[in-house]
N, C-alpha and C. Protein backbone atom coordinates (compact mmCIF):
# COMPACT_ATOMS: atom_id res chain seq x y z
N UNK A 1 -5.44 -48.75 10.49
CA UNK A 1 -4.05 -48.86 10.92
C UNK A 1 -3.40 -47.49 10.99
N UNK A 2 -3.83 -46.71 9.81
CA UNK A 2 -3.27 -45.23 10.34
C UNK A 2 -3.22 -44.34 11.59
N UNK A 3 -4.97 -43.97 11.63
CA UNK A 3 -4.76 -43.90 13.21
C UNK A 3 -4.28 -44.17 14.68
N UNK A 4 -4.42 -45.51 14.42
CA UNK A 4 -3.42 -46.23 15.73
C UNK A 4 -1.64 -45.72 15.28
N UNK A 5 -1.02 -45.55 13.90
CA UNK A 5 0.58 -45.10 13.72
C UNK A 5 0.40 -43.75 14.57
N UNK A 6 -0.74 -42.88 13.98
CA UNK A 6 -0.77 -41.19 13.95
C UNK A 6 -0.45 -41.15 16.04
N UNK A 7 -1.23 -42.03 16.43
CA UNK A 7 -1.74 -42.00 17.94
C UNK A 7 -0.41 -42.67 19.07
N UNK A 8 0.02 -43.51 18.21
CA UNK A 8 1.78 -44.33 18.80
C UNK A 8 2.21 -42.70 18.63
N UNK A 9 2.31 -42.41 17.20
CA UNK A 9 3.09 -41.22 17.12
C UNK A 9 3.16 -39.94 18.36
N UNK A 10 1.92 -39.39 17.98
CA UNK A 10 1.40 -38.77 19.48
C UNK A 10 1.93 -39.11 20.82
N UNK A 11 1.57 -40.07 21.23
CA UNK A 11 2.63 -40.34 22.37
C UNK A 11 3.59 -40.27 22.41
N UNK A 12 4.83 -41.35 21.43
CA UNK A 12 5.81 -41.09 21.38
C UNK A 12 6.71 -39.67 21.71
N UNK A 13 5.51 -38.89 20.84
CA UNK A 13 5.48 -37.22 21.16
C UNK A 13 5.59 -36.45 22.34
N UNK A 14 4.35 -37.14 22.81
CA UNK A 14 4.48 -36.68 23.84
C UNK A 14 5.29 -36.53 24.98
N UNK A 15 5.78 -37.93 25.51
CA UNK A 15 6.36 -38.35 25.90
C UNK A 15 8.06 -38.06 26.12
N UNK A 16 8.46 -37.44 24.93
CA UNK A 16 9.87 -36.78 24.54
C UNK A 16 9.71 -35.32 24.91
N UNK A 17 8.70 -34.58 24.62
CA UNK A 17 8.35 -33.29 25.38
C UNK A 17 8.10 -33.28 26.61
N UNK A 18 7.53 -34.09 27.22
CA UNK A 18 7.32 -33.84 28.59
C UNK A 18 8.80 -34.47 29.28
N UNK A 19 9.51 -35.19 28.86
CA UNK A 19 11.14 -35.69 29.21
C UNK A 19 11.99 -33.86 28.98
N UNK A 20 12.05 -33.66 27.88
CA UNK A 20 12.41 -32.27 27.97
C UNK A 20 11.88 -31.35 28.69
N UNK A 21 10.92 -31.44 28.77
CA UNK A 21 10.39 -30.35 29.90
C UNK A 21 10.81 -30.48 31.13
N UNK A 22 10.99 -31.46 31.83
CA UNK A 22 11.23 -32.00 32.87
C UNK A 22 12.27 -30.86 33.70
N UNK A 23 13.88 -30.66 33.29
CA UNK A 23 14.35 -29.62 34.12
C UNK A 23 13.26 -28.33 34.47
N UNK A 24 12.15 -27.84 33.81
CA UNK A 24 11.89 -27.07 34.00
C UNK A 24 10.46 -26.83 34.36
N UNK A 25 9.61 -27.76 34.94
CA UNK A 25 8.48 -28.02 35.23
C UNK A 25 8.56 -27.43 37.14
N UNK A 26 7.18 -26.63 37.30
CA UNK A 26 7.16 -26.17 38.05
C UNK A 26 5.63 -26.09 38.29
N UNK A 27 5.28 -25.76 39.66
CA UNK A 27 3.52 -25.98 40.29
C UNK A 27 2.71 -24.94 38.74
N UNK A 28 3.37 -24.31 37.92
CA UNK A 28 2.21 -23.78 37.14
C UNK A 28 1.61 -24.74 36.40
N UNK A 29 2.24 -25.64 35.55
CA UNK A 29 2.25 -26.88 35.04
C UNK A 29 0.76 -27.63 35.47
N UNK A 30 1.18 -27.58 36.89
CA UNK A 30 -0.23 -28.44 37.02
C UNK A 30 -1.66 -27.75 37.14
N UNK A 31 -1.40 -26.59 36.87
CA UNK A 31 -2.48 -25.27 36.68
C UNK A 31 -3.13 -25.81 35.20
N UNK A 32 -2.64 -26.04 34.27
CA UNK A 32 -2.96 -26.53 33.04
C UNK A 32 -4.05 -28.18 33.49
N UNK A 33 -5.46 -28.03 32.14
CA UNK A 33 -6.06 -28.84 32.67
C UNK A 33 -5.66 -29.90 31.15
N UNK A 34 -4.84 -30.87 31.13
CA UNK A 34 -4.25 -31.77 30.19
C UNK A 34 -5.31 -32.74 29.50
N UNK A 35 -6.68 -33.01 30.41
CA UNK A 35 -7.56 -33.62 30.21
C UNK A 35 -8.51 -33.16 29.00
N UNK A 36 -8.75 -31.94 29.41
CA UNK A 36 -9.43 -31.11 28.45
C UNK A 36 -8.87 -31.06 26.80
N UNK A 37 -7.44 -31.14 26.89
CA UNK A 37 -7.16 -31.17 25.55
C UNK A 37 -6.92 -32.76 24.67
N UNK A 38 -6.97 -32.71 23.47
CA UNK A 38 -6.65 -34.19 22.75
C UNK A 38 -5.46 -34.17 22.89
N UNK A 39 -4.98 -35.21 22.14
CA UNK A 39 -3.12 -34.97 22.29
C UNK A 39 -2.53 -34.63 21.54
N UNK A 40 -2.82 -34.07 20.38
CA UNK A 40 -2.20 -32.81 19.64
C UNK A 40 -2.27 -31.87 19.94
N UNK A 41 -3.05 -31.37 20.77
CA UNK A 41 -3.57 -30.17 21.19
C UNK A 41 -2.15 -29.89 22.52
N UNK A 42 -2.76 -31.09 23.32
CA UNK A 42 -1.44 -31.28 24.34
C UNK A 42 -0.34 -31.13 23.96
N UNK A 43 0.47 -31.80 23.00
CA UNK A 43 1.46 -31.64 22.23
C UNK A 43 1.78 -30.30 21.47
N UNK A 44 0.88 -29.79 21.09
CA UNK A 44 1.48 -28.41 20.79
C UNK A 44 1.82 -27.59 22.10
N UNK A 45 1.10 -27.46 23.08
CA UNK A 45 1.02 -26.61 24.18
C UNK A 45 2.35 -27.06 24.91
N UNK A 46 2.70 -28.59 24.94
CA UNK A 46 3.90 -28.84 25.64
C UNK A 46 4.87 -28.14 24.40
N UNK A 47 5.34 -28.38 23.30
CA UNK A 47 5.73 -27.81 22.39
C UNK A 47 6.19 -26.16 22.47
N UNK A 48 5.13 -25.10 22.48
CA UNK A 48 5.62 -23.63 22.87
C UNK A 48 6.14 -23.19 24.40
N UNK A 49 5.50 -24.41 25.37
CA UNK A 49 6.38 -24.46 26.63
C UNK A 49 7.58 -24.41 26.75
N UNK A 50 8.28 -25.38 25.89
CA UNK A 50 9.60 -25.68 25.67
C UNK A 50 9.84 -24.82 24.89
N UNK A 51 9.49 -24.23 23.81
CA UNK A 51 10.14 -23.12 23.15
C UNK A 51 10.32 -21.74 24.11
N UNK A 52 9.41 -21.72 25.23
CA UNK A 52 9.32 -20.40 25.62
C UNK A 52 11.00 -20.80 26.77
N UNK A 53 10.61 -21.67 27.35
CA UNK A 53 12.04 -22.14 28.08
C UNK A 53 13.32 -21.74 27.60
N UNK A 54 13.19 -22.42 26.56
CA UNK A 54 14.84 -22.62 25.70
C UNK A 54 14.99 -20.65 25.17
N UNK A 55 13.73 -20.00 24.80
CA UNK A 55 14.11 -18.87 23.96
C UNK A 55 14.90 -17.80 25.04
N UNK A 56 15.82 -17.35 24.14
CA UNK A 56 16.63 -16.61 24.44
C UNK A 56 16.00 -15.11 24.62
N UNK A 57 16.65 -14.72 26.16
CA UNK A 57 15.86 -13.29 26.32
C UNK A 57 16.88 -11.94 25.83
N UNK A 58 16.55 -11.36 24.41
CA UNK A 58 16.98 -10.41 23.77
C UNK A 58 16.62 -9.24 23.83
N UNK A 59 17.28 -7.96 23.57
CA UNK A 59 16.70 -6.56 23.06
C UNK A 59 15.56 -6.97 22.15
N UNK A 60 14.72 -6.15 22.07
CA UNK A 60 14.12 -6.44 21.16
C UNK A 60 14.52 -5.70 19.60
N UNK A 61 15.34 -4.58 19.93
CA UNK A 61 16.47 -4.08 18.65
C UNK A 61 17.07 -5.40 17.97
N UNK A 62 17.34 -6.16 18.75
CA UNK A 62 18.01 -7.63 18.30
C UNK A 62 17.38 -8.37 17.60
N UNK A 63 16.08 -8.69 17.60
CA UNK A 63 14.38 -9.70 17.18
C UNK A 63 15.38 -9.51 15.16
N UNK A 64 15.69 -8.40 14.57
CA UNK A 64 15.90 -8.87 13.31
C UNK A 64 16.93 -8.35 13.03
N UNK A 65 17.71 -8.35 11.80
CA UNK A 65 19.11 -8.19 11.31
C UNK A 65 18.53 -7.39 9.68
N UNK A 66 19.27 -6.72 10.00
CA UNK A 66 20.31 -5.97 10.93
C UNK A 66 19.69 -5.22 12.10
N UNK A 67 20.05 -4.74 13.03
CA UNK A 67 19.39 -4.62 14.82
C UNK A 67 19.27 -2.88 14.01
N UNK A 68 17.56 -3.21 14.46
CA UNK A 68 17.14 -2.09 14.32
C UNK A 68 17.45 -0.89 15.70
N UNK A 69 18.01 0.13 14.70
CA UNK A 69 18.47 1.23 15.66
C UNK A 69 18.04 2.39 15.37
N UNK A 70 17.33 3.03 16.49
CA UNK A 70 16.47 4.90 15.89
C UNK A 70 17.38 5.65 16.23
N UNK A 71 17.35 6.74 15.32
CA UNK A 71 18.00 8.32 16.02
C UNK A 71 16.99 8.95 16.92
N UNK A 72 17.67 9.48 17.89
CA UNK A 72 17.18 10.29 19.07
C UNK A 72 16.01 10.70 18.69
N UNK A 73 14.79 10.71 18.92
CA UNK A 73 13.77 11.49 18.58
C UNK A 73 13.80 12.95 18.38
N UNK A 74 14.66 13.53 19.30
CA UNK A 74 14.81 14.76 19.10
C UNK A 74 15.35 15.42 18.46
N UNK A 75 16.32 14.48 17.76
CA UNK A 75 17.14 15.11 16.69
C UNK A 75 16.32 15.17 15.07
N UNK A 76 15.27 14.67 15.24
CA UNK A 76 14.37 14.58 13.74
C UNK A 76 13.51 15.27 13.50
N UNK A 77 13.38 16.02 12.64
CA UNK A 77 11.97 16.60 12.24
C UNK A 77 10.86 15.63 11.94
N UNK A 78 9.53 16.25 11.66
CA UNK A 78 8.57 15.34 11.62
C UNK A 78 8.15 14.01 10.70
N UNK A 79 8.96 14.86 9.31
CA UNK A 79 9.08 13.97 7.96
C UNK A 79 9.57 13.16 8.09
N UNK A 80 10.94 13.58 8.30
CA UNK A 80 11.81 11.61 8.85
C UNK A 80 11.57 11.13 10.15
N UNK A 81 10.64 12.17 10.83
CA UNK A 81 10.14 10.82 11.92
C UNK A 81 9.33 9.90 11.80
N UNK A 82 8.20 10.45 10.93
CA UNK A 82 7.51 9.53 10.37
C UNK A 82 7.63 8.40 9.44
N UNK A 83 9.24 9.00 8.19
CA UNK A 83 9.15 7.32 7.43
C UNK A 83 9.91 6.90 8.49
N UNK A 84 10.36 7.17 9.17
CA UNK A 84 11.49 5.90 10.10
C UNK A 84 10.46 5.40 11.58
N UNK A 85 9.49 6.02 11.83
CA UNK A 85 8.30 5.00 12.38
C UNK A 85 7.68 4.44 11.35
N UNK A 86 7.03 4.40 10.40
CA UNK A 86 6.71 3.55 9.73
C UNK A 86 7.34 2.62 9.53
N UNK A 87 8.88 2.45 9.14
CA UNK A 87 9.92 2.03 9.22
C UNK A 87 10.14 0.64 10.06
N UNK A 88 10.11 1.48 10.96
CA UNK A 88 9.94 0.49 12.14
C UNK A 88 9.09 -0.66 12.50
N UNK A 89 8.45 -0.13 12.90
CA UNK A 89 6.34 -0.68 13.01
C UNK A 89 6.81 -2.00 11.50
N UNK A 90 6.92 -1.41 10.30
CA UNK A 90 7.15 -2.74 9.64
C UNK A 90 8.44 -4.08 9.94
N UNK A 91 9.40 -3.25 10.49
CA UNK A 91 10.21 -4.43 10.67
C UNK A 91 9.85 -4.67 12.09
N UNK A 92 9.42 -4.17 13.10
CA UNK A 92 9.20 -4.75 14.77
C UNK A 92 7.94 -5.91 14.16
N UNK A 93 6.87 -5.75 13.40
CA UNK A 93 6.04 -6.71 12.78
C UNK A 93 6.52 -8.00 12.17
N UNK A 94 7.81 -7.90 10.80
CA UNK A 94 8.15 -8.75 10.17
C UNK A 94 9.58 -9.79 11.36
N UNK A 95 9.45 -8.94 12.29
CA UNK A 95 10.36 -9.89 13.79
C UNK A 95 9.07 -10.16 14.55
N UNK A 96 7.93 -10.31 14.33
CA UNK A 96 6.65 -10.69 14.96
C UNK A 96 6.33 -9.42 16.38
N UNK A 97 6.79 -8.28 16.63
CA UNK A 97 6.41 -7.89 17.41
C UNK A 97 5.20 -6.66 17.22
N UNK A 98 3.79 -7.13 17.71
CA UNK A 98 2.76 -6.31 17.33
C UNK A 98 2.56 -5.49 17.92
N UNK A 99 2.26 -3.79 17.45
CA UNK A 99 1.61 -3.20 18.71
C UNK A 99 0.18 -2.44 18.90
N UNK A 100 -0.15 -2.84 19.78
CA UNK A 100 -1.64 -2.78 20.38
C UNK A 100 -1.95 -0.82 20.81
N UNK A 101 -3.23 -0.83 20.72
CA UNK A 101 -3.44 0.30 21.14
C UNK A 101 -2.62 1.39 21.68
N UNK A 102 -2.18 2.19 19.87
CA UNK A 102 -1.35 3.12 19.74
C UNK A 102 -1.86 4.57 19.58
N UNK A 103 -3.26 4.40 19.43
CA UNK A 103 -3.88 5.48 18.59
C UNK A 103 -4.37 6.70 19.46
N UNK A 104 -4.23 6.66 20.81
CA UNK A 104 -4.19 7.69 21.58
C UNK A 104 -2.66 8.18 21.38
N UNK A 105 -1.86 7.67 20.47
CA UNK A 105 -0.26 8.76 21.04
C UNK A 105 -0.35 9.41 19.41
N UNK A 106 0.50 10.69 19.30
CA UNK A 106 0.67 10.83 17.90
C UNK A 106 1.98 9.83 17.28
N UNK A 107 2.70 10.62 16.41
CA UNK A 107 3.56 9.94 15.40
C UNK A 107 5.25 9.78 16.42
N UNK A 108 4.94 10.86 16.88
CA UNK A 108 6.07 11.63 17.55
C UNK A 108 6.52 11.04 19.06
N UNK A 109 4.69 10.55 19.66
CA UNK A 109 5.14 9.79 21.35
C UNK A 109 5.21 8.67 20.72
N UNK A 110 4.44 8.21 19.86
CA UNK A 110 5.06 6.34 19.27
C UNK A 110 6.14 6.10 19.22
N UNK A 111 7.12 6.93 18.07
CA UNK A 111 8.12 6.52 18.23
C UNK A 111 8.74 6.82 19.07
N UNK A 112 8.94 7.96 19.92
CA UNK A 112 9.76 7.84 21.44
C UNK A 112 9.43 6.76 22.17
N UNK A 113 8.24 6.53 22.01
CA UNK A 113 7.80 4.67 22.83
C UNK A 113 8.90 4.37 22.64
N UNK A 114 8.67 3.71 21.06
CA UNK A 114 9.17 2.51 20.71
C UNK A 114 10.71 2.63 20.90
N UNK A 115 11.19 3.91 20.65
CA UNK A 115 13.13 4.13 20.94
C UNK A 115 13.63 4.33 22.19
N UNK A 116 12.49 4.68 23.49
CA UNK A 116 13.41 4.61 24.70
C UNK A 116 12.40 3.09 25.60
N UNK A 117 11.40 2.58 24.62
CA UNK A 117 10.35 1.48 25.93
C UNK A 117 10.48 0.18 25.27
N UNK A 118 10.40 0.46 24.10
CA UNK A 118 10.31 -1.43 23.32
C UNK A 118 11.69 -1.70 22.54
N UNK A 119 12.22 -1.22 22.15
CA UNK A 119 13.43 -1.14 21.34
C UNK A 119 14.65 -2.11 22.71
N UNK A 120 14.65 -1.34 23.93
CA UNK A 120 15.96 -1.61 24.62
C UNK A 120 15.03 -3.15 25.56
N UNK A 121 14.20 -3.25 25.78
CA UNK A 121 13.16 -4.18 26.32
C UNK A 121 13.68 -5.66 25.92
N UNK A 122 14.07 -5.94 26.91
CA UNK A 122 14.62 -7.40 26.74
C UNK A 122 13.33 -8.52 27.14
N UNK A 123 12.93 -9.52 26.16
CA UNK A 123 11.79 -9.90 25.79
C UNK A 123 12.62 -11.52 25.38
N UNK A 124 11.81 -12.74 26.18
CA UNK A 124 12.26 -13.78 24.86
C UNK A 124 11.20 -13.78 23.98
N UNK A 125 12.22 -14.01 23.07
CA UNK A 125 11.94 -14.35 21.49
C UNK A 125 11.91 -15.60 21.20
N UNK A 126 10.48 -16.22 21.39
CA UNK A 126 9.95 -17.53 20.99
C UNK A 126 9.78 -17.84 19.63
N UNK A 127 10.43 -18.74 19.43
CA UNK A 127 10.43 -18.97 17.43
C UNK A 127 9.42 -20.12 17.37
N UNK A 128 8.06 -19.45 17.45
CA UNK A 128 7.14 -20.55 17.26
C UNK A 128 6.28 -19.74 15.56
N UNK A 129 5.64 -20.54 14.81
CA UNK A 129 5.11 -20.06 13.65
C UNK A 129 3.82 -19.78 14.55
N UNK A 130 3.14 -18.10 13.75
CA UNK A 130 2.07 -17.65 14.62
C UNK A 130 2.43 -17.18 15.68
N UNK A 131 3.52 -17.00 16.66
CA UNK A 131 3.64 -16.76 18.38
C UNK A 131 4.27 -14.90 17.72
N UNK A 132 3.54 -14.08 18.36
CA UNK A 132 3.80 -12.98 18.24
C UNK A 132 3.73 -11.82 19.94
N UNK A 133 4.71 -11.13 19.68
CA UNK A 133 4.62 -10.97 20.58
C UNK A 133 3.75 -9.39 20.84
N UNK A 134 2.68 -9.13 21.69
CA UNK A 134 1.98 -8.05 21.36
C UNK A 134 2.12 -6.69 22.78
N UNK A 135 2.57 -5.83 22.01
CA UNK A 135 3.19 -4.79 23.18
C UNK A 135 1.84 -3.90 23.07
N UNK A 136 1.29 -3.70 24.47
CA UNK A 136 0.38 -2.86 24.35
C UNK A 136 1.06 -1.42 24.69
N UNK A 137 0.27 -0.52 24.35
CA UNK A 137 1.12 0.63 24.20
C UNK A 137 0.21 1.79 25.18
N UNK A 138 -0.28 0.98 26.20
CA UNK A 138 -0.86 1.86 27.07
C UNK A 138 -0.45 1.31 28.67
N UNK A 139 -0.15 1.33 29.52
CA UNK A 139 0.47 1.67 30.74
C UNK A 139 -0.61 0.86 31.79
N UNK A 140 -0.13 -0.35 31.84
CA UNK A 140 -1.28 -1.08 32.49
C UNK A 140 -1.56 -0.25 33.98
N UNK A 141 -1.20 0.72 34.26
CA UNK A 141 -2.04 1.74 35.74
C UNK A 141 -2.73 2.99 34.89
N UNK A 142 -2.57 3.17 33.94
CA UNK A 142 -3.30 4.15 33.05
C UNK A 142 -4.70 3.64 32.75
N UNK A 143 -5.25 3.64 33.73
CA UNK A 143 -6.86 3.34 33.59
C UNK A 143 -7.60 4.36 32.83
N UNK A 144 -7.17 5.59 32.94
CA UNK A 144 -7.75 7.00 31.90
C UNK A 144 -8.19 6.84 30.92
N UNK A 145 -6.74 6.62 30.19
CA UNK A 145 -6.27 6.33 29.14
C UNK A 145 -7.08 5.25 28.18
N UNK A 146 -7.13 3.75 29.01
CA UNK A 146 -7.70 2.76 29.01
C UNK A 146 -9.44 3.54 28.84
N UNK A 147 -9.92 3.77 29.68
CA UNK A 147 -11.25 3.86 29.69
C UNK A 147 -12.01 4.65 28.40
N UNK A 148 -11.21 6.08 28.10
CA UNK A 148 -11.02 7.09 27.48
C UNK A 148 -11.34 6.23 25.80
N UNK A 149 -10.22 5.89 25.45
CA UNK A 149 -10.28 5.58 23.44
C UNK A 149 -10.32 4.32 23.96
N UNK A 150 -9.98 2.88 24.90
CA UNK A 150 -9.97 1.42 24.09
C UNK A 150 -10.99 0.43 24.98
N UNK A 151 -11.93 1.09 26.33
CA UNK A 151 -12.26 -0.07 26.87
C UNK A 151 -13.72 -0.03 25.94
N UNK A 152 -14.52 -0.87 25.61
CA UNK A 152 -15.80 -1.24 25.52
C UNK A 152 -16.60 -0.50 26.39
N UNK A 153 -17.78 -0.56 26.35
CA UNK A 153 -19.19 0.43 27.51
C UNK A 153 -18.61 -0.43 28.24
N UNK A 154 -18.97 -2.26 28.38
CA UNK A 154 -19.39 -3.28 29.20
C UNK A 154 -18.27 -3.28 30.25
N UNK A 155 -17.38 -2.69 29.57
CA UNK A 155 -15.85 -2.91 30.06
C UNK A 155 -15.70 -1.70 30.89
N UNK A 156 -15.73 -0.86 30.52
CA UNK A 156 -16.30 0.51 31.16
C UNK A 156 -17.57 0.54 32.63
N UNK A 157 -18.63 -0.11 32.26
CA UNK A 157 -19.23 -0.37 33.29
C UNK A 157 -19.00 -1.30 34.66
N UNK A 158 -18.13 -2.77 33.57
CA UNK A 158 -17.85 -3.33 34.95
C UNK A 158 -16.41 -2.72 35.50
N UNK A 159 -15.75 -1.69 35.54
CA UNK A 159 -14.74 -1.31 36.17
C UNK A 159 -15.28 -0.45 36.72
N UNK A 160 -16.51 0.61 36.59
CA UNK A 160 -17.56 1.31 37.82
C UNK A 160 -17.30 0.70 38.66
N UNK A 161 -18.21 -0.52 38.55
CA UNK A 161 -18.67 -1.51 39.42
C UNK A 161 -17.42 -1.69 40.48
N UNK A 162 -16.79 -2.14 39.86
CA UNK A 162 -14.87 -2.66 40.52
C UNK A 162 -14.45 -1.53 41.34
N UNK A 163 -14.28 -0.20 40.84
CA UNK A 163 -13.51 0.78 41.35
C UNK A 163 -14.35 2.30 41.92
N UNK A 164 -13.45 3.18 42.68
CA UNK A 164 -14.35 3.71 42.99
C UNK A 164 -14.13 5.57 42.10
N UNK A 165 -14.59 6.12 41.90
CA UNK A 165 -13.46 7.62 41.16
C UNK A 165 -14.64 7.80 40.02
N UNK A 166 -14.19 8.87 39.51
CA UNK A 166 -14.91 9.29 38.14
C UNK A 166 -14.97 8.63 36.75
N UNK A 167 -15.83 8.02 35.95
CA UNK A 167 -15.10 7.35 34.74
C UNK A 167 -15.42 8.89 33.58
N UNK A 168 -14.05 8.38 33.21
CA UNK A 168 -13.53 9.23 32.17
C UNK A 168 -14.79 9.33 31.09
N UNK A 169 -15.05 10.27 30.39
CA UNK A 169 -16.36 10.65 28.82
C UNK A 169 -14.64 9.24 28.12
N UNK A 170 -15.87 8.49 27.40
CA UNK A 170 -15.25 8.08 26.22
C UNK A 170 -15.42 9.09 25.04
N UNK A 171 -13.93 8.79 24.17
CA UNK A 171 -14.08 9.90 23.35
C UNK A 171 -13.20 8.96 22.32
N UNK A 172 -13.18 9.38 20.82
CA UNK A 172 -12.77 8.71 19.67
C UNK A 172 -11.21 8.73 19.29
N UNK A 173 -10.33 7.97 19.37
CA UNK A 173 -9.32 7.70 19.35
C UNK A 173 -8.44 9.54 18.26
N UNK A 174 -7.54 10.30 18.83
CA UNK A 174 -7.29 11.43 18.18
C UNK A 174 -6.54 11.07 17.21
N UNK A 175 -5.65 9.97 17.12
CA UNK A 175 -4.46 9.47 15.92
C UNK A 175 -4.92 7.50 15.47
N UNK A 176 -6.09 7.61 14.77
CA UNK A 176 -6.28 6.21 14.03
C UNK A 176 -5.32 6.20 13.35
N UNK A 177 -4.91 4.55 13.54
CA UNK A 177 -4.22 4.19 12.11
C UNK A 177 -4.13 2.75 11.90
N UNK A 178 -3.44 2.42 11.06
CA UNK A 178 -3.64 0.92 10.70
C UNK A 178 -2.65 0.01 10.62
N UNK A 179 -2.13 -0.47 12.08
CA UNK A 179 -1.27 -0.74 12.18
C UNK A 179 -1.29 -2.86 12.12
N UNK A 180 -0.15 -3.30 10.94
CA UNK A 180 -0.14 -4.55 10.82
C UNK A 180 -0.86 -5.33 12.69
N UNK A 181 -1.58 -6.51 12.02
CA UNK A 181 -2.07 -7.56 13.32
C UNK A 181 -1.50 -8.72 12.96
N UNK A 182 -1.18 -9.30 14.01
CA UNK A 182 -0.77 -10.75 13.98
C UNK A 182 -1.49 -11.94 13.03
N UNK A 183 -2.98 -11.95 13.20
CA UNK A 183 -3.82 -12.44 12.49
C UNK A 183 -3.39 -11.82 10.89
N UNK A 184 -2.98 -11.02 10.22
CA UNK A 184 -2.70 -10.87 8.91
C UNK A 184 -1.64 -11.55 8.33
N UNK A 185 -0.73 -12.22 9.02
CA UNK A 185 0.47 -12.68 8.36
C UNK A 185 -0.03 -14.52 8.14
């Protein structure tokens, strides 16, 4: 008897999500293969749909409280540039925003990133548990860059293949560090 409540339930579920969804359903929708999933599975996915809908598109200075705000990069020496990127990097994390392959910039282009590229970056902010949002920090036409410290050989080889030009010597990232992942929280 449980299963058959859990499975009414499910529908029921479903059924109220896809009614909400409704103003906002569009040909991507049917890009999704619904079959493939069970109906929890379905139900979650209709679930962050609707969250991504409804979420409000903010600064990302805004994501936590009090609204994180940097001083000019240029106005800081290196010491307080560094605790106030560290600084940062922990609260853009604890507002879920991760960032991805940083370790080609030093201390100094990070945080200018982050105070003139991700900071003013109006982004919705989906309040789903787990939904993070992950800023890569390399320049999706920066293939160099890309090839240089973060693609794989395989990854490296099949973009030979793809493109035509010189591939960059891979070489070992000049500024490692260890920056919080989504998967840790």
């Amino acid at each position: 008897m449980h299963n058959v409540t859990d499975e009414v339930e499910l529908l029921l579920q479903n059924a109220r999500l896809r009614d909400e969804l409704e103003p906002y359903i569009d040909e991507s929708v049917q890009l999704v293969h619904f079959r493939q999933m069970n109906l929890r599975e379905e139900n979650s996915f209709l679930e962050s749909m609707l969250a991504w809908e409804r979420a409000p598109a903010l600064p990302i200075s805004c994501w936590s409280l009090p609204e994180l705000v940097l001083p000019r990069p240029s106005s800081l020496d290196d010491d307080l540039l560094n605790t106030l990127l560290d600084d940062a990097i922990d609260r853009l994390f604890t507002a879920r925003v991760v960032l991805e392959m940083t370790d080609h910039l030093s201390n100094r282009e990070l945080y200018t990133l982050i105070y003139r590229d991700i900071l003013p970056a109006c982004e919705k902010k989906v309040d789903l548990p787990g939904n993070y949002l992950c800023w890569r920090c390399v320049d999706e036409a920066d293939h160099d860059t890309w090839l240089t410290y973060y693609a794989t050989e395989s990854e490296r080889l099949q973009w030979l293949e793809n493109n035509e030009g010189p591939l960059p010597e891979a070489q070992p990232v000049p500024f490692p560090r260890k920056l919080p992942r989504a998967s840790e929280q």
